[in-house]
PDB file of N, CA and C in Angstrom:
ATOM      1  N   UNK A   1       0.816  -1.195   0.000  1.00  0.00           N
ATOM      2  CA  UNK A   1       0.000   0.000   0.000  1.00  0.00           C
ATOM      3  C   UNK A   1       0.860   1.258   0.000  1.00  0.00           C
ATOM      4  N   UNK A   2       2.013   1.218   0.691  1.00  0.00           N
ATOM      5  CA  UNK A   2       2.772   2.378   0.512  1.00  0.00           C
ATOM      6  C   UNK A   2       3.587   2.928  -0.697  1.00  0.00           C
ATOM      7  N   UNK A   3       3.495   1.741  -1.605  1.00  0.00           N
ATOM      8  CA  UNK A   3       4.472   2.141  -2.635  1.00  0.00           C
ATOM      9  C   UNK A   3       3.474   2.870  -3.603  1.00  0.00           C
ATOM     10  N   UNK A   4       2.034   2.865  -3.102  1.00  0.00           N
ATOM     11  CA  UNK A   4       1.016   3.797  -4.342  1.00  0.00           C
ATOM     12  C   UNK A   4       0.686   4.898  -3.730  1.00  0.00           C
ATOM     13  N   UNK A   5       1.418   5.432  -2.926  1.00  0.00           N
ATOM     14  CA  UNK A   5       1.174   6.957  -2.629  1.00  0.00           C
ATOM     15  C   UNK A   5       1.375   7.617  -3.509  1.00  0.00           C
ATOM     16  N   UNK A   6       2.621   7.741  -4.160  1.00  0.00           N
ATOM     17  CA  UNK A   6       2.212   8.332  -5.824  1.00  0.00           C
ATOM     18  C   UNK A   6       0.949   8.432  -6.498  1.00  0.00           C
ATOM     19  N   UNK A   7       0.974   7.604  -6.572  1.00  0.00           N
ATOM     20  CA  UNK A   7      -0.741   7.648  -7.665  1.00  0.00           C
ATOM     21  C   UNK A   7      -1.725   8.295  -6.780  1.00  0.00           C
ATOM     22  N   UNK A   8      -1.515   7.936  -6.083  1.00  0.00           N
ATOM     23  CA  UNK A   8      -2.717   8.346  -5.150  1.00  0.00           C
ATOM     24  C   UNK A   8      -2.701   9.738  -4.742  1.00  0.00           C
ATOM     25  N   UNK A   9      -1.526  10.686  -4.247  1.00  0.00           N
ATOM     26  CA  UNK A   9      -1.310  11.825  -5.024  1.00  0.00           C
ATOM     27  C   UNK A   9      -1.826  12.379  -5.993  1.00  0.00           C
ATOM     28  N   UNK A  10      -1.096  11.900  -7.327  1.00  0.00           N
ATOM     29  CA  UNK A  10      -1.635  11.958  -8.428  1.00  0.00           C
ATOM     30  C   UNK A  10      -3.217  12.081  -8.609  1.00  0.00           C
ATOM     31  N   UNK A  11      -3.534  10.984  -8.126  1.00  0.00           N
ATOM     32  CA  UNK A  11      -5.626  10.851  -8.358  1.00  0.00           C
ATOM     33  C   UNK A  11      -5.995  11.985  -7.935  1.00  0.00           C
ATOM     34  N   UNK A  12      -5.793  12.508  -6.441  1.00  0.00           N
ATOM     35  CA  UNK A  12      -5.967  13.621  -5.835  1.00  0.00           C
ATOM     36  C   UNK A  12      -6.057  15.016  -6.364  1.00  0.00           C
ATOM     37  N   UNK A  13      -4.495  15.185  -6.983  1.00  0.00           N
ATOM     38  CA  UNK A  13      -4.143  16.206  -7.654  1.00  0.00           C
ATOM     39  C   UNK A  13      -5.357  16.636  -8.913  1.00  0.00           C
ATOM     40  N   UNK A  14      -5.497  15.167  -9.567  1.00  0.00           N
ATOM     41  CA  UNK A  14      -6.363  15.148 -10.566  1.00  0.00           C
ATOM     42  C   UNK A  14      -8.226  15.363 -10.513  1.00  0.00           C
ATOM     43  N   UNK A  15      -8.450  14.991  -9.152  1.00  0.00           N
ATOM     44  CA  UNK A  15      -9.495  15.076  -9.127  1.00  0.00           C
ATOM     45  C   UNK A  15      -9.894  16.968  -8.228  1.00  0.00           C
ATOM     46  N   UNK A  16      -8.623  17.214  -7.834  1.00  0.00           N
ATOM     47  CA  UNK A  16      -9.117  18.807  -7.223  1.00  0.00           C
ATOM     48  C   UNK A  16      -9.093  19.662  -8.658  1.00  0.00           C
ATOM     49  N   UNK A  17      -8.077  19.461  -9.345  1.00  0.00           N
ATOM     50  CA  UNK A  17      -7.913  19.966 -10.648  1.00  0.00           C
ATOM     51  C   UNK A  17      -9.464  20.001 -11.477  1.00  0.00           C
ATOM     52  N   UNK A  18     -10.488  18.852 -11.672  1.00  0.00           N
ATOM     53  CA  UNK A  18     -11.381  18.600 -12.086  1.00  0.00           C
ATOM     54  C   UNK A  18     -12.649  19.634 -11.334  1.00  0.00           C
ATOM     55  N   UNK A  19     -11.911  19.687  -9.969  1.00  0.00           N
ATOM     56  CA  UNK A  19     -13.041  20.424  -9.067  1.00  0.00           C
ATOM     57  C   UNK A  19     -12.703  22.037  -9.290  1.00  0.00           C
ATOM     58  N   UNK A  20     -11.914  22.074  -9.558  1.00  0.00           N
ATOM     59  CA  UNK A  20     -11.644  23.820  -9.600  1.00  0.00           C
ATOM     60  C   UNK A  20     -11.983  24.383 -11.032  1.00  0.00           C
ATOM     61  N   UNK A  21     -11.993  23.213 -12.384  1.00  0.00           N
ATOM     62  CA  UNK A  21     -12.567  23.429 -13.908  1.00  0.00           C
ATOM     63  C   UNK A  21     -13.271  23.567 -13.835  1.00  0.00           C
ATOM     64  N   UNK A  22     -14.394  22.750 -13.075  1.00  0.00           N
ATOM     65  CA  UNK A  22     -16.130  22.659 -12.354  1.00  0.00           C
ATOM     66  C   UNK A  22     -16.806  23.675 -11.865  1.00  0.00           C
ATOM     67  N   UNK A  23     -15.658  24.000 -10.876  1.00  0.00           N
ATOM     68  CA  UNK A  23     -16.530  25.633  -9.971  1.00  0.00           C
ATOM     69  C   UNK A  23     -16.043  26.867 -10.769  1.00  0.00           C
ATOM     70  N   UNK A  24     -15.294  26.874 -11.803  1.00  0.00           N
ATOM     71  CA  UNK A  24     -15.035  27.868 -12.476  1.00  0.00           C
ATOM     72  C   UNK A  24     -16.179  27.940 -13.786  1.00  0.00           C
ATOM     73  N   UNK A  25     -16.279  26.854 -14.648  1.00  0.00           N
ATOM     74  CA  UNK A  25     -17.193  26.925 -15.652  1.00  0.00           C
ATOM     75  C   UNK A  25     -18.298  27.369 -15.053  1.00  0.00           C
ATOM     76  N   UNK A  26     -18.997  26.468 -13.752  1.00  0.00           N
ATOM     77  CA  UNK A  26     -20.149  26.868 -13.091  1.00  0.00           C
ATOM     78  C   UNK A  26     -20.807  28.353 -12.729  1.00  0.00           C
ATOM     79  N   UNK A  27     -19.298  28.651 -12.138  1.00  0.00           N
ATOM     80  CA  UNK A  27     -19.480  30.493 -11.580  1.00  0.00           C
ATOM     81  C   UNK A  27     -19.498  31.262 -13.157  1.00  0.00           C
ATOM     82  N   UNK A  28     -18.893  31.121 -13.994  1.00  0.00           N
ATOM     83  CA  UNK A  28     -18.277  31.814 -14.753  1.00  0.00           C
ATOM     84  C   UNK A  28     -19.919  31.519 -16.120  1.00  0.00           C
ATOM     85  N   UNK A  29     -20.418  30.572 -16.023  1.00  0.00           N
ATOM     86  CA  UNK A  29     -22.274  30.406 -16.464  1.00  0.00           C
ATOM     87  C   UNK A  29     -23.079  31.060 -15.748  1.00  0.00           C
ATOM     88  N   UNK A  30     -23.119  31.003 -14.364  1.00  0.00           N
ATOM     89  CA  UNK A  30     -24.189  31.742 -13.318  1.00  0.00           C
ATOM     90  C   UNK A  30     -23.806  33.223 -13.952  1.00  0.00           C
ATOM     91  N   UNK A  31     -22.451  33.738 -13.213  1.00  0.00           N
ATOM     92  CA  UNK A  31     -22.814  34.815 -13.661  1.00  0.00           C
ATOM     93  C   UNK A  31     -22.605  35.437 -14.783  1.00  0.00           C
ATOM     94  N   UNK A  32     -22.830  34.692 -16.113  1.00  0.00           N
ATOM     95  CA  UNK A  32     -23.331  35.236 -17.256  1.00  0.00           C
ATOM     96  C   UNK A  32     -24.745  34.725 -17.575  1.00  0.00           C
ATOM     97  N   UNK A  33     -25.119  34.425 -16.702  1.00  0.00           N
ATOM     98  CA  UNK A  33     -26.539  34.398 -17.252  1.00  0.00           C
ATOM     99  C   UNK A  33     -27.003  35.355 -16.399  1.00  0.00           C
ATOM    100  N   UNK A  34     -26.857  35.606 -15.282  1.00  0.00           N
ATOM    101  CA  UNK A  34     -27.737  36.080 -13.831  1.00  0.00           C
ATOM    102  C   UNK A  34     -27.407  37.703 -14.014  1.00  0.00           C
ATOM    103  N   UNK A  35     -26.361  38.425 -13.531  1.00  0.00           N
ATOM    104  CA  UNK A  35     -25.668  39.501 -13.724  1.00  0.00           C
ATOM    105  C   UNK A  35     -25.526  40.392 -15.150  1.00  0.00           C
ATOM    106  N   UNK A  36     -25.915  40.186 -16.054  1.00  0.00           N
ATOM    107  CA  UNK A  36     -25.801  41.113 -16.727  1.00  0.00           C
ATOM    108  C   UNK A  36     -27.282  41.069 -17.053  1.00  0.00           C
ATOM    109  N   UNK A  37     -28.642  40.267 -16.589  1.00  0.00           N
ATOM    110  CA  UNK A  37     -29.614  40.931 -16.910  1.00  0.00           C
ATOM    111  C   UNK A  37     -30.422  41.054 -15.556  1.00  0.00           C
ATOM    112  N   UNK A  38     -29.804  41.246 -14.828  1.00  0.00           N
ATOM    113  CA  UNK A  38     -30.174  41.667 -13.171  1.00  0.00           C
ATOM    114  C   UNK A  38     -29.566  43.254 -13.377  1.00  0.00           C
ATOM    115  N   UNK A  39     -28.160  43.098 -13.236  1.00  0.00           N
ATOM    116  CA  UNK A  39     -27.628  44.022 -12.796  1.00  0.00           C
ATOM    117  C   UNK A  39     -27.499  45.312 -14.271  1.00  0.00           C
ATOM    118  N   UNK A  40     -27.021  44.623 -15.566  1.00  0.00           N
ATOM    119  CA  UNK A  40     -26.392  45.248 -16.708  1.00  0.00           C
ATOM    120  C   UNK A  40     -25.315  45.356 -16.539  1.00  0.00           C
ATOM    121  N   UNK A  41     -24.474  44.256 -15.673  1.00  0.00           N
ATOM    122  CA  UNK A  41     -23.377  43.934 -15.979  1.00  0.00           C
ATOM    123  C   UNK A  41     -22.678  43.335 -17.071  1.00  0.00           C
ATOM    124  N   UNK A  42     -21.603  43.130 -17.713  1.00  0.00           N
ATOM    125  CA  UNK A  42     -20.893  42.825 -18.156  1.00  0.00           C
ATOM    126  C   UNK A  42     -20.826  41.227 -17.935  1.00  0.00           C
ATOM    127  N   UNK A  43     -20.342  40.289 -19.243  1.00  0.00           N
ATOM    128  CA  UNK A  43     -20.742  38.737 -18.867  1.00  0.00           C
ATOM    129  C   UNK A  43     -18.752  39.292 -18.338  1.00  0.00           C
ATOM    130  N   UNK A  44     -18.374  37.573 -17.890  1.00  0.00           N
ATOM    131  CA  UNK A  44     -16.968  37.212 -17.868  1.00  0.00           C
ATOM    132  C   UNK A  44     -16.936  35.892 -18.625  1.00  0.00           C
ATOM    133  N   UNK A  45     -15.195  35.923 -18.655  1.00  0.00           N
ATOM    134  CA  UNK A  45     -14.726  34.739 -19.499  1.00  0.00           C
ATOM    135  C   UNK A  45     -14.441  34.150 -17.867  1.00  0.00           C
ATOM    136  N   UNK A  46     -14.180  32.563 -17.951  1.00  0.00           N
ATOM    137  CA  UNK A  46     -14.255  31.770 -17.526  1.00  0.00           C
ATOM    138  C   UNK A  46     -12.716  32.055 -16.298  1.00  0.00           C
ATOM    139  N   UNK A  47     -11.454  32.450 -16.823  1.00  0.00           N
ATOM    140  CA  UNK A  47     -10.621  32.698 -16.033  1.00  0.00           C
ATOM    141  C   UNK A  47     -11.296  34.223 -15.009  1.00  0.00           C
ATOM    142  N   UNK A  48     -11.913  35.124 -15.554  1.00  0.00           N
ATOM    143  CA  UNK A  48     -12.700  35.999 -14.292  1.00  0.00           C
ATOM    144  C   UNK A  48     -12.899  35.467 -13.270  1.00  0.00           C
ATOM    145  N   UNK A  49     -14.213  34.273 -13.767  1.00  0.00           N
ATOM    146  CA  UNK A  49     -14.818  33.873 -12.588  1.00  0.00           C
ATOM    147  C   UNK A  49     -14.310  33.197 -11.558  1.00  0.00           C
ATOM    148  N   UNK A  50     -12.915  32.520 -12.335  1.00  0.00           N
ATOM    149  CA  UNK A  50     -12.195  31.873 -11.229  1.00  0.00           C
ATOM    150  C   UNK A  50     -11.588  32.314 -10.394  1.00  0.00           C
ATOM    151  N   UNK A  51     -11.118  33.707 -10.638  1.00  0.00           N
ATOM    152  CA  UNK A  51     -10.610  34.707  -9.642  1.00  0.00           C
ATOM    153  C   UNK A  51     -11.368  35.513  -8.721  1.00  0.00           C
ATOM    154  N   UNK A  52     -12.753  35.563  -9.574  1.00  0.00           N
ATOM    155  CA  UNK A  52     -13.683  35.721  -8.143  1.00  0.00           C
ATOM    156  C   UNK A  52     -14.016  35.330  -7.513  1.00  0.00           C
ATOM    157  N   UNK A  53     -13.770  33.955  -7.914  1.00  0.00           N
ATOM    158  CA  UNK A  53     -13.999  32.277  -6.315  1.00  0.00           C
ATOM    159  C   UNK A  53     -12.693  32.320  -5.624  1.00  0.00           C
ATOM    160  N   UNK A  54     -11.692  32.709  -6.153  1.00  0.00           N
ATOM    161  CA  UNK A  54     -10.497  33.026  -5.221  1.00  0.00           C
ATOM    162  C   UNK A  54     -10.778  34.099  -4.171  1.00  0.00           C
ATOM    163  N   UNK A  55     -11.115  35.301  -4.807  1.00  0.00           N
ATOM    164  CA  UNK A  55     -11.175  36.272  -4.276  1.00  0.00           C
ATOM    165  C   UNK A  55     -12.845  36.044  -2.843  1.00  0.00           C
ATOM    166  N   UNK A  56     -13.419  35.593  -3.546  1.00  0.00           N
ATOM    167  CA  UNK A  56     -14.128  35.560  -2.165  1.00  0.00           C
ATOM    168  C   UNK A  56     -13.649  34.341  -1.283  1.00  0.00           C
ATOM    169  N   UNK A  57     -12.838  33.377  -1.654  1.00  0.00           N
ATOM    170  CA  UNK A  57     -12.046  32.590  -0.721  1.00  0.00           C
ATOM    171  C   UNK A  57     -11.490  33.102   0.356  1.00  0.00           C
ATOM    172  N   UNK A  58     -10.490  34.217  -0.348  1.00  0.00           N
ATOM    173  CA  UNK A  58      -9.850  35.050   0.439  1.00  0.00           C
ATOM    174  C   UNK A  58     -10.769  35.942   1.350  1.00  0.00           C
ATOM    175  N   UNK A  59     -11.897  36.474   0.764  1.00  0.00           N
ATOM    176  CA  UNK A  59     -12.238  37.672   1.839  1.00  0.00           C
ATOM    177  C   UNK A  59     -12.995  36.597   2.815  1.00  0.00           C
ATOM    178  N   UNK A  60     -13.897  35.738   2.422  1.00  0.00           N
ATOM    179  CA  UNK A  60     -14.783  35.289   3.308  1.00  0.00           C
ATOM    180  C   UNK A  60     -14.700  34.062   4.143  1.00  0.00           C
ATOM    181  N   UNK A  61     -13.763  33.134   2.978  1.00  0.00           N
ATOM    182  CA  UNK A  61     -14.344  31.718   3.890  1.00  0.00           C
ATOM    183  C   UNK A  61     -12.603  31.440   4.185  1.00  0.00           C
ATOM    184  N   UNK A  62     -11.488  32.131   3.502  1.00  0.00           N
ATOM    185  CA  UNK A  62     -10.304  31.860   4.222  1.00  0.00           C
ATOM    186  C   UNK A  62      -9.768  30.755   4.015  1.00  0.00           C
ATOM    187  N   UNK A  63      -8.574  30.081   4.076  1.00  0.00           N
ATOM    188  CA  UNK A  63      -7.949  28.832   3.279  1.00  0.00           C
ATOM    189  C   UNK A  63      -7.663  27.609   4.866  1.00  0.00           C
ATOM    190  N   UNK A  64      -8.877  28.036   5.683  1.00  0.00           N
ATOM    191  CA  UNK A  64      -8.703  27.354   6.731  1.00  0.00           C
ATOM    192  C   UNK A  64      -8.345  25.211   6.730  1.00  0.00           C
ATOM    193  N   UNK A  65      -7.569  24.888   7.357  1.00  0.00           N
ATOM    194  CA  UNK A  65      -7.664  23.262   6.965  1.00  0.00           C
ATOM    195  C   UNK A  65      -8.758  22.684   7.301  1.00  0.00           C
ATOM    196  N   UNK A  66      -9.034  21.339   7.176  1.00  0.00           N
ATOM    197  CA  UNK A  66      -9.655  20.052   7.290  1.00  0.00           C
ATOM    198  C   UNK A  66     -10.829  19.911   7.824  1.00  0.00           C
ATOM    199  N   UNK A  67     -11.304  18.953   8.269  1.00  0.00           N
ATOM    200  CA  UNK A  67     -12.426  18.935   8.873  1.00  0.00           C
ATOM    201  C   UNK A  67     -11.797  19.191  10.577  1.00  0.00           C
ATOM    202  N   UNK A  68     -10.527  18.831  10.492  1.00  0.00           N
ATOM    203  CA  UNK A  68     -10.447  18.934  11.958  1.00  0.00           C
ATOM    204  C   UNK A  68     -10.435  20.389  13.079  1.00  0.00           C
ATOM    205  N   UNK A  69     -10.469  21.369  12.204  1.00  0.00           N
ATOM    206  CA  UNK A  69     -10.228  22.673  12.425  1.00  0.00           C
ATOM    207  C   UNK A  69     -11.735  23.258  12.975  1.00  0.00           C
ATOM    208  N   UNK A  70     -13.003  22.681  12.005  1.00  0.00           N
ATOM    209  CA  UNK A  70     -14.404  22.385  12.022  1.00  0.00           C
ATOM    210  C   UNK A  70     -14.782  21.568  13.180  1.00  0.00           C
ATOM    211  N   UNK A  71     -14.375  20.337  13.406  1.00  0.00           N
ATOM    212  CA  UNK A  71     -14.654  19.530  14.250  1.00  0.00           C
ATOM    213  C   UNK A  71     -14.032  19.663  15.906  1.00  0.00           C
ATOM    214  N   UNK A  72     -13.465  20.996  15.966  1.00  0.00           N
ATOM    215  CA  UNK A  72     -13.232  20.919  17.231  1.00  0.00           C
ATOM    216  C   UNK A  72     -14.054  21.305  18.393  1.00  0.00           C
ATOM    217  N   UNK A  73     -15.002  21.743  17.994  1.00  0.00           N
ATOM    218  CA  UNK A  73     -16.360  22.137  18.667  1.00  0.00           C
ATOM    219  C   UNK A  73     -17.091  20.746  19.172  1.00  0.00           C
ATOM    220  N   UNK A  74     -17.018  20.273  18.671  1.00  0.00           N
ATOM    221  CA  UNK A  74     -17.226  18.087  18.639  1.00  0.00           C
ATOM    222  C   UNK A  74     -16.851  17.594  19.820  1.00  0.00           C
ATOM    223  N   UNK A  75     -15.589  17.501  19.824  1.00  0.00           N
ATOM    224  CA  UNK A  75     -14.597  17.343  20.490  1.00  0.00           C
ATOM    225  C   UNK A  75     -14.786  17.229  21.899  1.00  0.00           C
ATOM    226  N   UNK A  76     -14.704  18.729  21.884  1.00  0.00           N
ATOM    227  CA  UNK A  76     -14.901  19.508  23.522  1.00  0.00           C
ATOM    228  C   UNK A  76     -15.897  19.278  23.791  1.00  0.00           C
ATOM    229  N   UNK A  77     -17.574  19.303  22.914  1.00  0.00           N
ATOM    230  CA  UNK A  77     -18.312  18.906  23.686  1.00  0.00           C
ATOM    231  C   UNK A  77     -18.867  17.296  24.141  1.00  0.00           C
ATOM    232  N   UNK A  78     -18.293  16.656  23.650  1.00  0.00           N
ATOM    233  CA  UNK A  78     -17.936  15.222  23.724  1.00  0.00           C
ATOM    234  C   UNK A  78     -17.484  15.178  25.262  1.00  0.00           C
ATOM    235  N   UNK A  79     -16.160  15.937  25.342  1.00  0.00           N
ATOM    236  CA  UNK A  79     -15.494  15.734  26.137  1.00  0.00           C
ATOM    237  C   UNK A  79     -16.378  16.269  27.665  1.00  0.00           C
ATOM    238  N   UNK A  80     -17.156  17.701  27.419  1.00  0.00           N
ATOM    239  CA  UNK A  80     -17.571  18.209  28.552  1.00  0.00           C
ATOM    240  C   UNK A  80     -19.380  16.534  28.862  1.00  0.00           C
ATOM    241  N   UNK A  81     -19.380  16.377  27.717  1.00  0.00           N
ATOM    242  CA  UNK A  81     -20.489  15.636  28.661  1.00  0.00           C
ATOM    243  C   UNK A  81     -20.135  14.518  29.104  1.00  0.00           C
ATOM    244  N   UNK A  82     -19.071  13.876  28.859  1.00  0.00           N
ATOM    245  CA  UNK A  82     -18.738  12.741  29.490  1.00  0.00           C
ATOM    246  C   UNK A  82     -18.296  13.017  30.972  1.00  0.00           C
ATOM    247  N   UNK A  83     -18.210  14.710  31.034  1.00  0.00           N
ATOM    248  CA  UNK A  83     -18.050  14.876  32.989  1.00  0.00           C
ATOM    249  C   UNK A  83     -19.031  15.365  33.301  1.00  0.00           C
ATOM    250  N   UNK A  84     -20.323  15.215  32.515  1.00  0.00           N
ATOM    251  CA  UNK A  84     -21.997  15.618  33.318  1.00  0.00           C
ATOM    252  C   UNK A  84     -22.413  14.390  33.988  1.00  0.00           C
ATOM    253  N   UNK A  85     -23.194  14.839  34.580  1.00  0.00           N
ATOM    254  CA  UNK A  85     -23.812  13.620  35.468  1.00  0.00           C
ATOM    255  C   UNK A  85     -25.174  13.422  34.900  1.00  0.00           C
ATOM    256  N   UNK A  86     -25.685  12.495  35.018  1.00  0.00           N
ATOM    257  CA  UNK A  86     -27.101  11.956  34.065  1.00  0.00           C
ATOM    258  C   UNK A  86     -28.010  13.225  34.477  1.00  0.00           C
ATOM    259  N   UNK A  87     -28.322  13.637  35.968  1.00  0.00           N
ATOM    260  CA  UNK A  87     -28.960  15.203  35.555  1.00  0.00           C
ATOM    261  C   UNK A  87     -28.436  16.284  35.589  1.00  0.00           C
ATOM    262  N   UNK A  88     -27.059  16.344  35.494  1.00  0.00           N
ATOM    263  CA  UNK A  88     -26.977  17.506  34.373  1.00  0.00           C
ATOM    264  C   UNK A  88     -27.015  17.611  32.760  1.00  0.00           C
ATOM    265  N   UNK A  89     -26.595  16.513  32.301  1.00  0.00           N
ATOM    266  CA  UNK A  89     -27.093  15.919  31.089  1.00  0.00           C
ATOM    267  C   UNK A  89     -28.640  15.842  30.476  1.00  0.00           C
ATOM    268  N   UNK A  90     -29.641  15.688  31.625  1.00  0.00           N
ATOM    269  CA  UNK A  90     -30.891  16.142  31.459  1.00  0.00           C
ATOM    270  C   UNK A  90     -31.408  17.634  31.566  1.00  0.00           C
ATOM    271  N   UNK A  91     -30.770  18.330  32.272  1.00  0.00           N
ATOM    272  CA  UNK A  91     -30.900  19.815  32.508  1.00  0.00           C
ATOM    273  C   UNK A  91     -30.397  20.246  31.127  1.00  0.00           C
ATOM    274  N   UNK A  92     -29.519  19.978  30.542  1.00  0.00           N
ATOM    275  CA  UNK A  92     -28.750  20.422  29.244  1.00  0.00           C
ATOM    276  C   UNK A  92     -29.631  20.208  28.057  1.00  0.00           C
ATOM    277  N   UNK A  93     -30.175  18.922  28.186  1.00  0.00           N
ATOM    278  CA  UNK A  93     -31.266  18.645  26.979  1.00  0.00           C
ATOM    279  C   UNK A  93     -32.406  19.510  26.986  1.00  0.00           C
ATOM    280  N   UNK A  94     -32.473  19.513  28.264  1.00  0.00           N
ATOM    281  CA  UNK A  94     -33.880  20.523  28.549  1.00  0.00           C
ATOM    282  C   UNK A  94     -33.533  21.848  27.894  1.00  0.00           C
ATOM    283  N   UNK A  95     -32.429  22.420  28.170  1.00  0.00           N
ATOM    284  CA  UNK A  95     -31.845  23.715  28.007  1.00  0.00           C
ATOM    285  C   UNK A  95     -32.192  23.937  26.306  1.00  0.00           C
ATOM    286  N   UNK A  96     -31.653  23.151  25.600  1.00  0.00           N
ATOM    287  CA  UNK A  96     -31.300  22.442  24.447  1.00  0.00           C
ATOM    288  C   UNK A  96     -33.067  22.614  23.509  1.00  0.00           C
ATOM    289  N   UNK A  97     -33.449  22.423  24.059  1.00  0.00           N
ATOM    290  CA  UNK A  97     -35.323  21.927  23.912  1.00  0.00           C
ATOM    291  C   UNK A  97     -35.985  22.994  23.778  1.00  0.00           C
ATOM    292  N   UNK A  98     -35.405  23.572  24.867  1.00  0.00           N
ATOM    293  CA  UNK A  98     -36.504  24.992  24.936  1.00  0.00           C
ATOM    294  C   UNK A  98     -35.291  26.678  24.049  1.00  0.00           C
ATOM    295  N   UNK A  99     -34.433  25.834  23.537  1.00  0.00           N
ATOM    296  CA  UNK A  99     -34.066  26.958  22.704  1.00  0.00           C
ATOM    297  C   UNK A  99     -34.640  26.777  21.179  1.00  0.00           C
ATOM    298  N   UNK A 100     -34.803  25.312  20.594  1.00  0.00           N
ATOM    299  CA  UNK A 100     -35.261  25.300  19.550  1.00  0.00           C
ATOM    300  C   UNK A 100     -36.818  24.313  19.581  1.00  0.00           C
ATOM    301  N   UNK A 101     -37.798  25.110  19.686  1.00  0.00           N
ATOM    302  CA  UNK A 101     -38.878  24.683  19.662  1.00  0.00           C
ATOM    303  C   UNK A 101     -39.254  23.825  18.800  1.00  0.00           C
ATOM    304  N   UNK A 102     -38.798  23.590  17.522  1.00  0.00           N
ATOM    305  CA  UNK A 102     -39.361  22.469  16.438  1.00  0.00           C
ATOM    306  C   UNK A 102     -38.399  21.455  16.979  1.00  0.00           C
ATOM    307  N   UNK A 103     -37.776  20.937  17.776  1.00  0.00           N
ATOM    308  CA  UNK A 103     -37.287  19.738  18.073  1.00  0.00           C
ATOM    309  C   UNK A 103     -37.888  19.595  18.975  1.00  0.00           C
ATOM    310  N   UNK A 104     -38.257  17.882  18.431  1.00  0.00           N
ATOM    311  CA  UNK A 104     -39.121  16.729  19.388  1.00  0.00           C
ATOM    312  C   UNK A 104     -38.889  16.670  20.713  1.00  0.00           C
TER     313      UNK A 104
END
């Protein structure tokens, strides 16, 4: 198994490559269809749009890593209820209950 880390690389490489052709054609259709008869904007060519998925990368969602960066909220609270006691664990659900009314 270790000697196909290469390829497997490779696949990777190949399949983000596929994902970034994808969200570029995609953005770069939306907003030539949407924006220039909403707004009277101007269409773009396909390298535009990809720089405006960069560019709001950058302003908004940031080149943060993995799921684990996401999942640390998980974690901790994993961790804090395994030191509740069955009613504080019930006090919490309760808590839990009466903040979002459409849950059962």
């Amino acid at each position: 198994m270790k000697r196909h880390w290469g390829l497997r690389v490779l696949k990777i490489l190949a399949i983000a490559l596929v994902a970034l052709l994808v969200a570029g054609a995609v953005s770069s259709a939306l907003w030539n269809a949407l924006m220039p008869s909403i707004f009277g904007l101007r269409t773009i060519p396909f390298w535009q749009a990809l720089g405006l998925l960069l560019l709001g990368r950058l302003f908004f969602g940031g080149f943060r890593g993995g799921p684990g960066r996401r999942m640390h909220w998980r974690r901790r609270m994993q961790e804090r209820w395994a030191q509740m006691s069955p009613e504080e664990r019930e006090k919490f659900m309760q808590g839990m209950k009466a903040c979002n009314p459409h849950q059962a």
